[in-house]
C-alpha atoms as a PDB file:
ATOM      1  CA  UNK A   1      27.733  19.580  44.531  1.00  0.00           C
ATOM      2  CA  UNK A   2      27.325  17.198  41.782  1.00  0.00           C
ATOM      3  CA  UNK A   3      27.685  13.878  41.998  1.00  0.00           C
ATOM      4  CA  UNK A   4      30.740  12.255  40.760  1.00  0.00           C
ATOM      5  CA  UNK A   5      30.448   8.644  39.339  1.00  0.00           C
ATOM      6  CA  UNK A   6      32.977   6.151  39.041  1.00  0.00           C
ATOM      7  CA  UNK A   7      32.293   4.131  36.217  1.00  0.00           C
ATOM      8  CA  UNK A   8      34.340   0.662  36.070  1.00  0.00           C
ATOM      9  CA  UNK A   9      34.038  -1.645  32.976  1.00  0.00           C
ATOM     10  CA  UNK A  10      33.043  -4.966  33.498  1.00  0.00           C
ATOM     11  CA  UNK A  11      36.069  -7.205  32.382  1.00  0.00           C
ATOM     12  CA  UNK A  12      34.551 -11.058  31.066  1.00  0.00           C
ATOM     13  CA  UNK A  13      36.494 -14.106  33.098  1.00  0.00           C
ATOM     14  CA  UNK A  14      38.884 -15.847  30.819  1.00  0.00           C
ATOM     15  CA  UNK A  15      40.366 -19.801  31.320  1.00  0.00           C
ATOM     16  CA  UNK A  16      43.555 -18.556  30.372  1.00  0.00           C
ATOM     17  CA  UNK A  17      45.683 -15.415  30.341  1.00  0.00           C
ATOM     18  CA  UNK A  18      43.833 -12.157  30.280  1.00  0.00           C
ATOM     19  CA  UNK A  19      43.621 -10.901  26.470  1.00  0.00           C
ATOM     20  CA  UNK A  20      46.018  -7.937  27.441  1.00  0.00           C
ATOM     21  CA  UNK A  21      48.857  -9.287  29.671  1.00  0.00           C
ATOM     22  CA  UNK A  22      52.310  -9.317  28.148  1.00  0.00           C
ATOM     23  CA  UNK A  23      53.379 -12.993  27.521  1.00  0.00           C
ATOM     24  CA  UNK A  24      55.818 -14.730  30.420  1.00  0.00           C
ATOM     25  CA  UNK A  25      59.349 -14.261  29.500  1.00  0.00           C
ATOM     26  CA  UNK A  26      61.559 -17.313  28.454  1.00  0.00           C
ATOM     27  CA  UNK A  27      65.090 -17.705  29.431  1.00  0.00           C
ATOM     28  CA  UNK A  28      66.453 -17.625  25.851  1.00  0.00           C
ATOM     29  CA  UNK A  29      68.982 -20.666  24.682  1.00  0.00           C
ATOM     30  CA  UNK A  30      72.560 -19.952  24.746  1.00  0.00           C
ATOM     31  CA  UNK A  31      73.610 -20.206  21.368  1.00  0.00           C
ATOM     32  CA  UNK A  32      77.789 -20.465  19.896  1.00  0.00           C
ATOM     33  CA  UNK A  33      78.545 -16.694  19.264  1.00  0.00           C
ATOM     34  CA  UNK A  34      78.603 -17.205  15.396  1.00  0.00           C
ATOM     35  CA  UNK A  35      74.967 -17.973  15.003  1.00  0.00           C
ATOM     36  CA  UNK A  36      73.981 -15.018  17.724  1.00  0.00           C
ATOM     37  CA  UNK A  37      75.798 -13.014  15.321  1.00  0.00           C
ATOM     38  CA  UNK A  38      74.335 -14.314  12.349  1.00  0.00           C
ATOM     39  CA  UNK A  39      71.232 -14.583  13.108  1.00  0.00           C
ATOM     40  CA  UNK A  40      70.661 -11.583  15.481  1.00  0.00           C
ATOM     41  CA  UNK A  41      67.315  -9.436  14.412  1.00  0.00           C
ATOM     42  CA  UNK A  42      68.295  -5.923  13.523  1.00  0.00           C
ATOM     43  CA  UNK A  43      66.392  -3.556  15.767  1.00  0.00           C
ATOM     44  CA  UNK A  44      63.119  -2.026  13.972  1.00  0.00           C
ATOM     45  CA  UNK A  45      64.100   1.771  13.123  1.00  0.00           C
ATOM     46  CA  UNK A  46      61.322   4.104  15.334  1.00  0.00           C
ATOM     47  CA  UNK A  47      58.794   5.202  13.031  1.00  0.00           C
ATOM     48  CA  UNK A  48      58.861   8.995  11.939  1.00  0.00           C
ATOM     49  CA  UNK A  49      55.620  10.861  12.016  1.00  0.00           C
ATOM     50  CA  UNK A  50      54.366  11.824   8.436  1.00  0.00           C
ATOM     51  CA  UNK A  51      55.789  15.484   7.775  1.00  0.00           C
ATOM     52  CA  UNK A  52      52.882  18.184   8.972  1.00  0.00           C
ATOM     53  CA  UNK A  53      49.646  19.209   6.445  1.00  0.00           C
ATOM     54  CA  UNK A  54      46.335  21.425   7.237  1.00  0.00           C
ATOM     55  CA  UNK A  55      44.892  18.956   4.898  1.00  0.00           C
ATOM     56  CA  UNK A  56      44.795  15.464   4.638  1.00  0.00           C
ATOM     57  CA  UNK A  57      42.164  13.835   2.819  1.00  0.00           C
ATOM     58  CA  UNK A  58      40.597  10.922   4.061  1.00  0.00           C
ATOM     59  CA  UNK A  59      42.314   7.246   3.117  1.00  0.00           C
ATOM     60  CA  UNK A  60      40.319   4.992   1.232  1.00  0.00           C
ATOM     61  CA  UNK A  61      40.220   2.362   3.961  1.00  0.00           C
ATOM     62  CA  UNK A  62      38.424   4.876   6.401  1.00  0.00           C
ATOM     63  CA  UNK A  63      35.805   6.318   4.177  1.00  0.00           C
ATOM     64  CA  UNK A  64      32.082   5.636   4.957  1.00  0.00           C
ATOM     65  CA  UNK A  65      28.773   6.979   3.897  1.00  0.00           C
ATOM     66  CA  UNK A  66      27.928   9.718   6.379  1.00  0.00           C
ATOM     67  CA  UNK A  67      32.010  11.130   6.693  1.00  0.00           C
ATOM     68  CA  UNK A  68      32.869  14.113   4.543  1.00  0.00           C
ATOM     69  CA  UNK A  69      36.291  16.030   4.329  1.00  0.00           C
ATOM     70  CA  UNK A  70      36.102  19.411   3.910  1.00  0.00           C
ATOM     71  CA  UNK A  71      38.206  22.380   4.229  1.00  0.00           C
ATOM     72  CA  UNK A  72      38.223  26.219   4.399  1.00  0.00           C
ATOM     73  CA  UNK A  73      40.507  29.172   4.239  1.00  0.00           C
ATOM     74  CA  UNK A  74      42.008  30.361   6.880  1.00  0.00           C
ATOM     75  CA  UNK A  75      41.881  33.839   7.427  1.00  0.00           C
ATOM     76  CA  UNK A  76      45.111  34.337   9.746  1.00  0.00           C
ATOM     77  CA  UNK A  77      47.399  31.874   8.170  1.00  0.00           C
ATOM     78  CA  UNK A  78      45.860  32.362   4.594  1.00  0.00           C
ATOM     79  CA  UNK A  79      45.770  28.574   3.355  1.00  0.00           C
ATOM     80  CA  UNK A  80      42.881  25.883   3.499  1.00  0.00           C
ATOM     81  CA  UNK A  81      42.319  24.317   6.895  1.00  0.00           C
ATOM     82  CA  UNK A  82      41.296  20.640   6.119  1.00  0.00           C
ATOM     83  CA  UNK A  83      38.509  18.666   9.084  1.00  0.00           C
ATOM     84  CA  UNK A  84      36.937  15.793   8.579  1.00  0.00           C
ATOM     85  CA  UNK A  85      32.692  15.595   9.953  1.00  0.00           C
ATOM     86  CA  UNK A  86      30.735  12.766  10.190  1.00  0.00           C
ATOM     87  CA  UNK A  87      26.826  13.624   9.858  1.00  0.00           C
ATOM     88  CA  UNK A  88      24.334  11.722  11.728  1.00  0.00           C
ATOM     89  CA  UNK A  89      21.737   9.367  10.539  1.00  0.00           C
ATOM     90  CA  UNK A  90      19.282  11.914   8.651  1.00  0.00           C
ATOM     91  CA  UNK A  91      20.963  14.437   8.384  1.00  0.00           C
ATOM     92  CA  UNK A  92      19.956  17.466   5.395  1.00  0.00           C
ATOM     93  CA  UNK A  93      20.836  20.027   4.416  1.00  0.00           C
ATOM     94  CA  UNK A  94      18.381  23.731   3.976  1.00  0.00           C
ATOM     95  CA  UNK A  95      16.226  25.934   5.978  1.00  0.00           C
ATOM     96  CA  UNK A  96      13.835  24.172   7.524  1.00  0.00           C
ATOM     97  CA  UNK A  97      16.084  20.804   8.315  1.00  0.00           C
ATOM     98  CA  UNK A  98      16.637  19.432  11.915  1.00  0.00           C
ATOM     99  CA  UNK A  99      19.510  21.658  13.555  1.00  0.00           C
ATOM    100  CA  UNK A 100      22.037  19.169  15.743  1.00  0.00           C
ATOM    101  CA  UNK A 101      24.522  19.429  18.446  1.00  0.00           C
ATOM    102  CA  UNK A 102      28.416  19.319  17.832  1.00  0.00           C
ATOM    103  CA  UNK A 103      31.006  17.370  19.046  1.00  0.00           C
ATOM    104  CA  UNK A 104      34.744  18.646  18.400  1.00  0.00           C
ATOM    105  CA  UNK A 105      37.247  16.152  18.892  1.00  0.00           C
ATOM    106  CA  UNK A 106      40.970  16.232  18.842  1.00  0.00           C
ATOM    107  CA  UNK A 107      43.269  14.024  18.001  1.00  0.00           C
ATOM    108  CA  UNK A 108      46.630  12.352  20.009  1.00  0.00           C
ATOM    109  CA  UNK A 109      49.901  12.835  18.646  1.00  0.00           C
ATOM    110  CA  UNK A 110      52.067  15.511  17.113  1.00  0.00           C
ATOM    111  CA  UNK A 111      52.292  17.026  14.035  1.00  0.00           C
ATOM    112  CA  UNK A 112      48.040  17.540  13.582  1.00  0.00           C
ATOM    113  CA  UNK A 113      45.943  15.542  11.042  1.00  0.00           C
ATOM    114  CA  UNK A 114      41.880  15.762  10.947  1.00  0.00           C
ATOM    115  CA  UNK A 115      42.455  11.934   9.268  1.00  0.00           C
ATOM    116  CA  UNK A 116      44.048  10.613  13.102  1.00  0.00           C
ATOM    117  CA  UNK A 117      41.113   9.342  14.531  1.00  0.00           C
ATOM    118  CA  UNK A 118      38.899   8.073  12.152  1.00  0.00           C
ATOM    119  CA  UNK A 119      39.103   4.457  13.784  1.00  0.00           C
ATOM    120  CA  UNK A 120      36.200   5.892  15.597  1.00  0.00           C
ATOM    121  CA  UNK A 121      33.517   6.972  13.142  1.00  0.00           C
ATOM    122  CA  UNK A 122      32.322   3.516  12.904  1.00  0.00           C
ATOM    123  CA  UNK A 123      31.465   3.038  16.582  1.00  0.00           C
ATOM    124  CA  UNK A 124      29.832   6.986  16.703  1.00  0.00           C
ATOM    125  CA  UNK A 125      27.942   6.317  13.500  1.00  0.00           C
ATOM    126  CA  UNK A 126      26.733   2.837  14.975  1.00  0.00           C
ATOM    127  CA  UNK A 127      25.873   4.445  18.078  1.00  0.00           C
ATOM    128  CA  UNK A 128      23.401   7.094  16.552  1.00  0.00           C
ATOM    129  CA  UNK A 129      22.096   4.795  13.668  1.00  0.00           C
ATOM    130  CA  UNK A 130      20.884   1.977  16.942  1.00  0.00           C
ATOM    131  CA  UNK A 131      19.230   4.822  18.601  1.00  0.00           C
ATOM    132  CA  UNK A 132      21.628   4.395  21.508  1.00  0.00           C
ATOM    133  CA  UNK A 133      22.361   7.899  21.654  1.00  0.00           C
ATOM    134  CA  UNK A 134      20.702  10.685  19.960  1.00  0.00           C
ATOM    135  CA  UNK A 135      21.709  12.257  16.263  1.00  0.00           C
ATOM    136  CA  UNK A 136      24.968  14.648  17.003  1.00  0.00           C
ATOM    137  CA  UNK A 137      27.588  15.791  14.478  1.00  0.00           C
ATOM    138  CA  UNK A 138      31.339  15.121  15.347  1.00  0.00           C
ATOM    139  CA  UNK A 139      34.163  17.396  13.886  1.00  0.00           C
ATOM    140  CA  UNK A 140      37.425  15.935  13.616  1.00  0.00           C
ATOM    141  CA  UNK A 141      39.761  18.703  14.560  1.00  0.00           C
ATOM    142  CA  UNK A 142      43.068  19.406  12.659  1.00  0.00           C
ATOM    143  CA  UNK A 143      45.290  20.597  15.488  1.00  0.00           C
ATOM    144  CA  UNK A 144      48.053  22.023  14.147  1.00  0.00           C
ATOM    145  CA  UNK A 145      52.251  21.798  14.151  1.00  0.00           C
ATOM    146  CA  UNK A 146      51.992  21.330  17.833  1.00  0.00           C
ATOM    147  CA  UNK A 147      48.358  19.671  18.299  1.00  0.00           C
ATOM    148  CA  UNK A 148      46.155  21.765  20.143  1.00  0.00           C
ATOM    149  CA  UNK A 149      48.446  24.458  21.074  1.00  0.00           C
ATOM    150  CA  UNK A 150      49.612  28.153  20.679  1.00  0.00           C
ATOM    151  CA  UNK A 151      53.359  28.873  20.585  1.00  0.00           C
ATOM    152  CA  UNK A 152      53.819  32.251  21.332  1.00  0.00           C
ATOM    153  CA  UNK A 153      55.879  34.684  18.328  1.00  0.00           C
ATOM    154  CA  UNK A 154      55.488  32.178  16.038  1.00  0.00           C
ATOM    155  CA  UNK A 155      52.187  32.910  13.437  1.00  0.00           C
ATOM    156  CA  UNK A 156      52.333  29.640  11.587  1.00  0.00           C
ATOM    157  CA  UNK A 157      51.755  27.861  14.318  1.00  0.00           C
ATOM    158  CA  UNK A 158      48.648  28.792  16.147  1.00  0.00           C
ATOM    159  CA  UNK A 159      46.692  25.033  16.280  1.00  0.00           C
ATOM    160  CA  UNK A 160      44.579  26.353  19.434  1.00  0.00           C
ATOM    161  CA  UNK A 161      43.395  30.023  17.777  1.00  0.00           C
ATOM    162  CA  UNK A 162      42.616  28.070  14.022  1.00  0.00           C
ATOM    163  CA  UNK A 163      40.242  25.463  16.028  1.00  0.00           C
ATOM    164  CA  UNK A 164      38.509  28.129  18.315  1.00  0.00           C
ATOM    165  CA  UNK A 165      38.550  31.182  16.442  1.00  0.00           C
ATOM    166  CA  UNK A 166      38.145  30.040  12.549  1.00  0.00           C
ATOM    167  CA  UNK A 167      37.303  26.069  12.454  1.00  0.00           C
ATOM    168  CA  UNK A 168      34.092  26.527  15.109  1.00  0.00           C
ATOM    169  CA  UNK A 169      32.594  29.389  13.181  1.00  0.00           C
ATOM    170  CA  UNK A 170      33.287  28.046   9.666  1.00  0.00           C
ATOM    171  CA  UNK A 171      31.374  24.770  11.091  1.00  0.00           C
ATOM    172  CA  UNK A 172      28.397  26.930  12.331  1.00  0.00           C
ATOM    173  CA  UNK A 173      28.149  28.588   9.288  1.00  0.00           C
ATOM    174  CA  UNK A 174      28.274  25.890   6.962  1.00  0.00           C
ATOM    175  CA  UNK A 175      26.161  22.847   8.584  1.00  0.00           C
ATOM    176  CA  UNK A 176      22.779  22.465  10.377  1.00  0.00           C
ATOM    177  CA  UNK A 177      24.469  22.964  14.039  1.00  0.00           C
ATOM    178  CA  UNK A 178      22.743  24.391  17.020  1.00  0.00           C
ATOM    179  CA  UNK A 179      25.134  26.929  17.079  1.00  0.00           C
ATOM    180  CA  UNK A 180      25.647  27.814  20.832  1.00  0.00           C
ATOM    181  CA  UNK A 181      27.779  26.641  23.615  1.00  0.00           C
ATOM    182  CA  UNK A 182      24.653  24.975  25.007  1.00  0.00           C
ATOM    183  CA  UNK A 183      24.570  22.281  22.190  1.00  0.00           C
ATOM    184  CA  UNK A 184      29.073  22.312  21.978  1.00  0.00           C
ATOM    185  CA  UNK A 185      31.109  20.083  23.431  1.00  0.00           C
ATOM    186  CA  UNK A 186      34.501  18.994  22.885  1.00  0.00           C
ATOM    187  CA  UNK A 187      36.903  15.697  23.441  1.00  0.00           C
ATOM    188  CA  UNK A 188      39.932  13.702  22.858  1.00  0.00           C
ATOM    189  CA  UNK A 189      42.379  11.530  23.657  1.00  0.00           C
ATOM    190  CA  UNK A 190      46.075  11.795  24.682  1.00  0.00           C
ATOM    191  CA  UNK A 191      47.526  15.208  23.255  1.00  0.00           C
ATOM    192  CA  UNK A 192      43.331  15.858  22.410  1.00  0.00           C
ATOM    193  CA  UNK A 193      43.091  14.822  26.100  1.00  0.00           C
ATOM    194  CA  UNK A 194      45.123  17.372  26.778  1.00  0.00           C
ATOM    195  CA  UNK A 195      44.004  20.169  24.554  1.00  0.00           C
ATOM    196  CA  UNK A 196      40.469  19.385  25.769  1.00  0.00           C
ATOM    197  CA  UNK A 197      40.811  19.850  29.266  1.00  0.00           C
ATOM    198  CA  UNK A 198      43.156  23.229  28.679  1.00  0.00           C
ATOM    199  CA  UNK A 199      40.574  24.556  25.874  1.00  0.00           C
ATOM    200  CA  UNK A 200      37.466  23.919  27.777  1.00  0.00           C
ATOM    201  CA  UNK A 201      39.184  25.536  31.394  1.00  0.00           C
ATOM    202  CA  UNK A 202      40.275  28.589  28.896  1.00  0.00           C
ATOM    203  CA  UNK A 203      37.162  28.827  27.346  1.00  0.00           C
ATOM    204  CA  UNK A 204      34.038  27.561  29.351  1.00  0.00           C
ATOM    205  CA  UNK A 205      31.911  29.921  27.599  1.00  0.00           C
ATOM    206  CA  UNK A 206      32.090  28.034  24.440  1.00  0.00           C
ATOM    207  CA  UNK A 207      31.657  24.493  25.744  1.00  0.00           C
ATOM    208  CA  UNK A 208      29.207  22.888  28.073  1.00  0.00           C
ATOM    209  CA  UNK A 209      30.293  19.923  27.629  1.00  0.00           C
ATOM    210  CA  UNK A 210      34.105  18.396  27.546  1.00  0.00           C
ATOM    211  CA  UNK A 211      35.982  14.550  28.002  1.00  0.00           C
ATOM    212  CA  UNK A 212      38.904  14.428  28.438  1.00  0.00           C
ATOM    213  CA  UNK A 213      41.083  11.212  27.669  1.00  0.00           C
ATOM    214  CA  UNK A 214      44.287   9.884  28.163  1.00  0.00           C
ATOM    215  CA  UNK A 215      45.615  13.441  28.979  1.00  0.00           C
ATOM    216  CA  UNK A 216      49.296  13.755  30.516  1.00  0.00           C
ATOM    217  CA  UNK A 217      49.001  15.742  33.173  1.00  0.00           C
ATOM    218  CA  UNK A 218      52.529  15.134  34.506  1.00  0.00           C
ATOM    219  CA  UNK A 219      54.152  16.799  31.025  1.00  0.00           C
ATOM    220  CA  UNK A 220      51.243  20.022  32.155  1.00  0.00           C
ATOM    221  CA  UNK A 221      52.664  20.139  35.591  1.00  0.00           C
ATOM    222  CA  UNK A 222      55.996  20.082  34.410  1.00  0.00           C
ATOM    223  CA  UNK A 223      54.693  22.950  31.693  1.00  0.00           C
ATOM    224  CA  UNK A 224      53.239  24.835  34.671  1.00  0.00           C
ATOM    225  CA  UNK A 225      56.350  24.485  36.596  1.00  0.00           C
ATOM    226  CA  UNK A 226      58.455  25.683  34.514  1.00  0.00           C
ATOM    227  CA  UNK A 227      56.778  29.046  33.064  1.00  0.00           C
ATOM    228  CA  UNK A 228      55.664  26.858  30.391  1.00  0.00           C
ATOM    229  CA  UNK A 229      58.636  24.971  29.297  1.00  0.00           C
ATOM    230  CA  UNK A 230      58.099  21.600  27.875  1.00  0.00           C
ATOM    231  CA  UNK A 231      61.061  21.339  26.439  1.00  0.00           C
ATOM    232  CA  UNK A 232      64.572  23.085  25.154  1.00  0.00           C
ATOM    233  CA  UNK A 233      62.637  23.316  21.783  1.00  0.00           C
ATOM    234  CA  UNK A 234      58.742  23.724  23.315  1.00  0.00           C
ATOM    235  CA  UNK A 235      57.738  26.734  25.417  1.00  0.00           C
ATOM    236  CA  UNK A 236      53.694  27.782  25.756  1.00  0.00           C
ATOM    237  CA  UNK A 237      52.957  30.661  27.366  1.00  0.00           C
ATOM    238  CA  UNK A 238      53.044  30.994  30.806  1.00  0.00           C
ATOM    239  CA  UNK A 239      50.011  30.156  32.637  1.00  0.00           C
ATOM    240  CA  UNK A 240      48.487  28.001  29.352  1.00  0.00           C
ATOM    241  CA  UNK A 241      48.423  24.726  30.754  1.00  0.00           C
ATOM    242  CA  UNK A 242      45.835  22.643  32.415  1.00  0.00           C
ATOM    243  CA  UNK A 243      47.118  23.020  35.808  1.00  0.00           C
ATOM    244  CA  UNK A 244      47.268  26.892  36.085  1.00  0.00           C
ATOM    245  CA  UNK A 245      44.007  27.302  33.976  1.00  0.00           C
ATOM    246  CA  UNK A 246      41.830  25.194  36.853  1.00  0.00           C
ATOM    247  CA  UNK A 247      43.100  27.402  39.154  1.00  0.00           C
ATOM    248  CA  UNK A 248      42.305  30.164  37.483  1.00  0.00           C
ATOM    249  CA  UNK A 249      38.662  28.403  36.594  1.00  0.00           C
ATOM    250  CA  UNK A 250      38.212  27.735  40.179  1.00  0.00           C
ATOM    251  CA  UNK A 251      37.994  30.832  41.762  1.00  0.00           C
ATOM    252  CA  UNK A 252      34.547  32.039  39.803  1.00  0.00           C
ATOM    253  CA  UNK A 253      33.639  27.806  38.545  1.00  0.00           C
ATOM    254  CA  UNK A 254      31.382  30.160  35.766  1.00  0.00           C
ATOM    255  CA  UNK A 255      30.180  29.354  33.379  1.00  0.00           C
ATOM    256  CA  UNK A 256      29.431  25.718  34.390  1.00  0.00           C
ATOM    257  CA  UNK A 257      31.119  23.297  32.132  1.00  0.00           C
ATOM    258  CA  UNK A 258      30.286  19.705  32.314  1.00  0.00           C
ATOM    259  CA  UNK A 259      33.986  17.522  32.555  1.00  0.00           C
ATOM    260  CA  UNK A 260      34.182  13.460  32.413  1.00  0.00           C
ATOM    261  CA  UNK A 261      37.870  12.381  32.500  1.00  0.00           C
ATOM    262  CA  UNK A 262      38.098   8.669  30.886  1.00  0.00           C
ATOM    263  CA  UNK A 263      41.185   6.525  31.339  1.00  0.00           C
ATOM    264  CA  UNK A 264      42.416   2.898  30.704  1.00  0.00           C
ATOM    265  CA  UNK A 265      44.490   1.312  33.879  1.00  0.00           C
ATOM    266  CA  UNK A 266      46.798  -0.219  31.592  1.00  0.00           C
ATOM    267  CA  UNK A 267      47.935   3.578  30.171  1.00  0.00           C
ATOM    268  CA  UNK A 268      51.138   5.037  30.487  1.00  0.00           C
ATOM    269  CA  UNK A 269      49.177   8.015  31.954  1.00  0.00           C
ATOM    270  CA  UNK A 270      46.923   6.328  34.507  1.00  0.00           C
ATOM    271  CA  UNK A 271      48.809   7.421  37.184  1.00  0.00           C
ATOM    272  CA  UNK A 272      48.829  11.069  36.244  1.00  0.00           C
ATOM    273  CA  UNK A 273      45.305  10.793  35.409  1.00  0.00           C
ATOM    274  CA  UNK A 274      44.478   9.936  38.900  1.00  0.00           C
ATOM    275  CA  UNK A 275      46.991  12.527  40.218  1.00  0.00           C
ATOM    276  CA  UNK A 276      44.965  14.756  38.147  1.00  0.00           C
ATOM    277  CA  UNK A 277      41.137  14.156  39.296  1.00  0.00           C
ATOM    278  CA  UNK A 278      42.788  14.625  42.758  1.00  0.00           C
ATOM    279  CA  UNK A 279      43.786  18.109  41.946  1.00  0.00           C
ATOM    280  CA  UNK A 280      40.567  18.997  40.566  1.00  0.00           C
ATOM    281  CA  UNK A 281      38.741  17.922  43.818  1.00  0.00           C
ATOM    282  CA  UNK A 282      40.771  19.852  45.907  1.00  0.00           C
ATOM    283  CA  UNK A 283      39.701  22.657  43.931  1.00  0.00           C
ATOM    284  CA  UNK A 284      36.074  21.919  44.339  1.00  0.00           C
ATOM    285  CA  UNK A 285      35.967  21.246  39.919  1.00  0.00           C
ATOM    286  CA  UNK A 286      33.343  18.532  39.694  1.00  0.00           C
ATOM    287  CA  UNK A 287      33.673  16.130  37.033  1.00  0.00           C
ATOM    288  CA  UNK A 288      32.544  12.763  36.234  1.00  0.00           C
ATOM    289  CA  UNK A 289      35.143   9.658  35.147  1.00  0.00           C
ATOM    290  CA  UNK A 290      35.562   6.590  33.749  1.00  0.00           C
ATOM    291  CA  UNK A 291      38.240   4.139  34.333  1.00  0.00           C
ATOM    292  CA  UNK A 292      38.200   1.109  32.117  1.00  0.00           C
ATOM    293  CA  UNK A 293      40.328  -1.505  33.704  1.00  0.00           C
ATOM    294  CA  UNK A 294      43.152  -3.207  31.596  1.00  0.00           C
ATOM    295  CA  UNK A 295      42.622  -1.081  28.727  1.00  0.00           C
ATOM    296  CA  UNK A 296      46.057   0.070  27.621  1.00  0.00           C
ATOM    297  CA  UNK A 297      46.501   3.964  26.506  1.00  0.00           C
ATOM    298  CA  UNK A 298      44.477   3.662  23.368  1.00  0.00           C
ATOM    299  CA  UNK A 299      40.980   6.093  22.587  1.00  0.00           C
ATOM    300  CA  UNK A 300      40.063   3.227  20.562  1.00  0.00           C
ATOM    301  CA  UNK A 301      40.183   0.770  22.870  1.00  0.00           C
ATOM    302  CA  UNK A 302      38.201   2.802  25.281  1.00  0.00           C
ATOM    303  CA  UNK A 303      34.858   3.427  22.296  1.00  0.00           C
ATOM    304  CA  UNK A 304      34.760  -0.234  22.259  1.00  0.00           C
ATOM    305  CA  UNK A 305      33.918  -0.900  25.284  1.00  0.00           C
ATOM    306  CA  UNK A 306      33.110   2.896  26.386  1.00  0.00           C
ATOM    307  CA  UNK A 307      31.414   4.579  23.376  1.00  0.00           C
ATOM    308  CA  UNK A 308      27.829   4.708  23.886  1.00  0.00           C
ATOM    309  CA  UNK A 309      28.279   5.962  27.683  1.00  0.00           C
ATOM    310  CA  UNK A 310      30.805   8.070  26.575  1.00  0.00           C
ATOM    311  CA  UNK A 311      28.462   9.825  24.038  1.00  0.00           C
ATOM    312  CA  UNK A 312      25.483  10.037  25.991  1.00  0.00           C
ATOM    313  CA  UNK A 313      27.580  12.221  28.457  1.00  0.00           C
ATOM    314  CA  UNK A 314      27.709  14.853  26.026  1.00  0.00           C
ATOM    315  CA  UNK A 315      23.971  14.352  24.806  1.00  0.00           C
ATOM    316  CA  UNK A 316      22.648  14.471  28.620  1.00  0.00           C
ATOM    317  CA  UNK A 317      24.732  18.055  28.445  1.00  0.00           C
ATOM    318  CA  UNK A 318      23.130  19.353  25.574  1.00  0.00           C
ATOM    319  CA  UNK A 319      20.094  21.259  26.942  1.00  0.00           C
END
């Protein structure tokens, strides 16, 4: 049995309010109804998601010196598949060069977009160029209409099949990866929370290594539920959620994969989280977690206070 470790950030002590708590509400000042109505603040509209690419280039305020976009044609869907890769510190390219881990990770959110977490690359890079953790290449997954998932009958939107199928052996092929499931592992946050949990308990053979977090479990219980209904508009196939797919993984636990679950208390999922790691113990699925207190649901958030313990999870994996 391995051993599971609770890992709780240690929060500084503050003379005032803690950096993350909500201001105290004010009573507001009754004003004569013709300046209320005046003066009232229109509501801001909700922002709509930009419409859905395979490939999106990297922005100019994200770009640094070791992060390359590249792109490759899909042989299902027929079209270039764009993914954004950050090389470690000495990194070249032929023959004879230093071979390295990988690290896929996948993005939160719906539609997909390899350019959603690239907030990040600065705190990997940094990480790898101190010597804190040990040279590893990071993919950054595009994950499709639906992020991360399959939707059954419908060919143009196959996120999971793209990233397992095409993405991983296009990487292999093309950079100096160690290019077995002993030097693989995979992560994200929120929706990639999600999508790394379900991916790694569908396919242990290709990871050994996977961290999940943010993930909401309650919306994959409610999938599992419901024969895979998330919504009127959303329906996986049955059985393709994270619940039914550790039961499944449970009766054999082979091949081993290596899970961390990472979570801020301050997330919307913390809760479910929890409920989660429960469920997993009772079915005897070790894994280790971290819980970051008052960190609000935000992967970012997390790497700067988590990063470097977060990485070296997936280096002590890599054997």
């Amino acid at each position: 049995m391995r051993r599971v470790v609770y890992l709780v950030a240690c929060l500084s002590l503050f003379a005032g309010p803690s950096l993350f708590a909500e201001p105290p509400s004010v009573p507001a000042k009754s004003k004569p109804a013709s300046v209320t109505d005046s003066k009232q603040t229109p509501k801001r509209a909700k922002k709509k998601p930009a419409p859905f690419a395979w490939v999106n280039p990297i922005p100019k305020n994200r770009q640094h010196h070791s992060l390359k976009h590249g792109k490759f044609q899909s042989p299902s869907l027929k079209q270039d598949i764009g993914y954004a890769i950050l090389l470690p510190p000495g990194y070249s390219e032929g023959e004879s060069s230093k071979r390295y881990p990988v690290v896929y990770y996948l993005h939160g959110g719906r539609p997909g977009s390899e350019a959603k977490s690239l907030a990040l690359v600065p705190l990997l890079h940094s990480a790898m160029e101190s010597g804190k953790v040990p040279g590893m290449i990071y993919v950054l997954v595009n994950g499709g209409p639906v992020s991360h998932y399959n939707i059954p009958g419908e060919p143009t939107k196959q996120g999971a099949d793209v990233f397992i199928k095409e993405l991983i052996p296009h990487i292999d092929s093309t950079y100096q990866t160690i290019a077995d499931r002993e030097h693989r592992g995979i992560e994200g946050f929120s929706q990639g929370g999600r999508g790394t949990m379900r991916l790694s308990l569908r396919y242990p053979g290709l990871f050994c290594s996977a961290a999940a977090g943010g993930g909401g479990y309650e919306t994959e219980r409610k999938i599992s539920e419901s024969g895979g209904r998330e919504s009127e508009k959303l329906v996986f196939a049955e059985g393709d959620n994270t619940w039914d797919l550790a039961r499944a993984y449970s009766k054999t636990k082979t091949p081993q994969v290596d899970w961390m679950i990472y979570v801020g208390t301050k997330g919307f999922n913390y809760q479910n989280n929890l409920a989660y790691m429960k469920f997993l113990t009772s079915l005897g699925i070790p894994f280790e977690r971290i819980v970051v207190p008052e960190v609000p649901h935000s992967g970012l958030k997390i790497y700067e206070q988590r990063c470097v313990e977060i990485m070296r999870f997936h280096a002590a994996n890599f054997r």
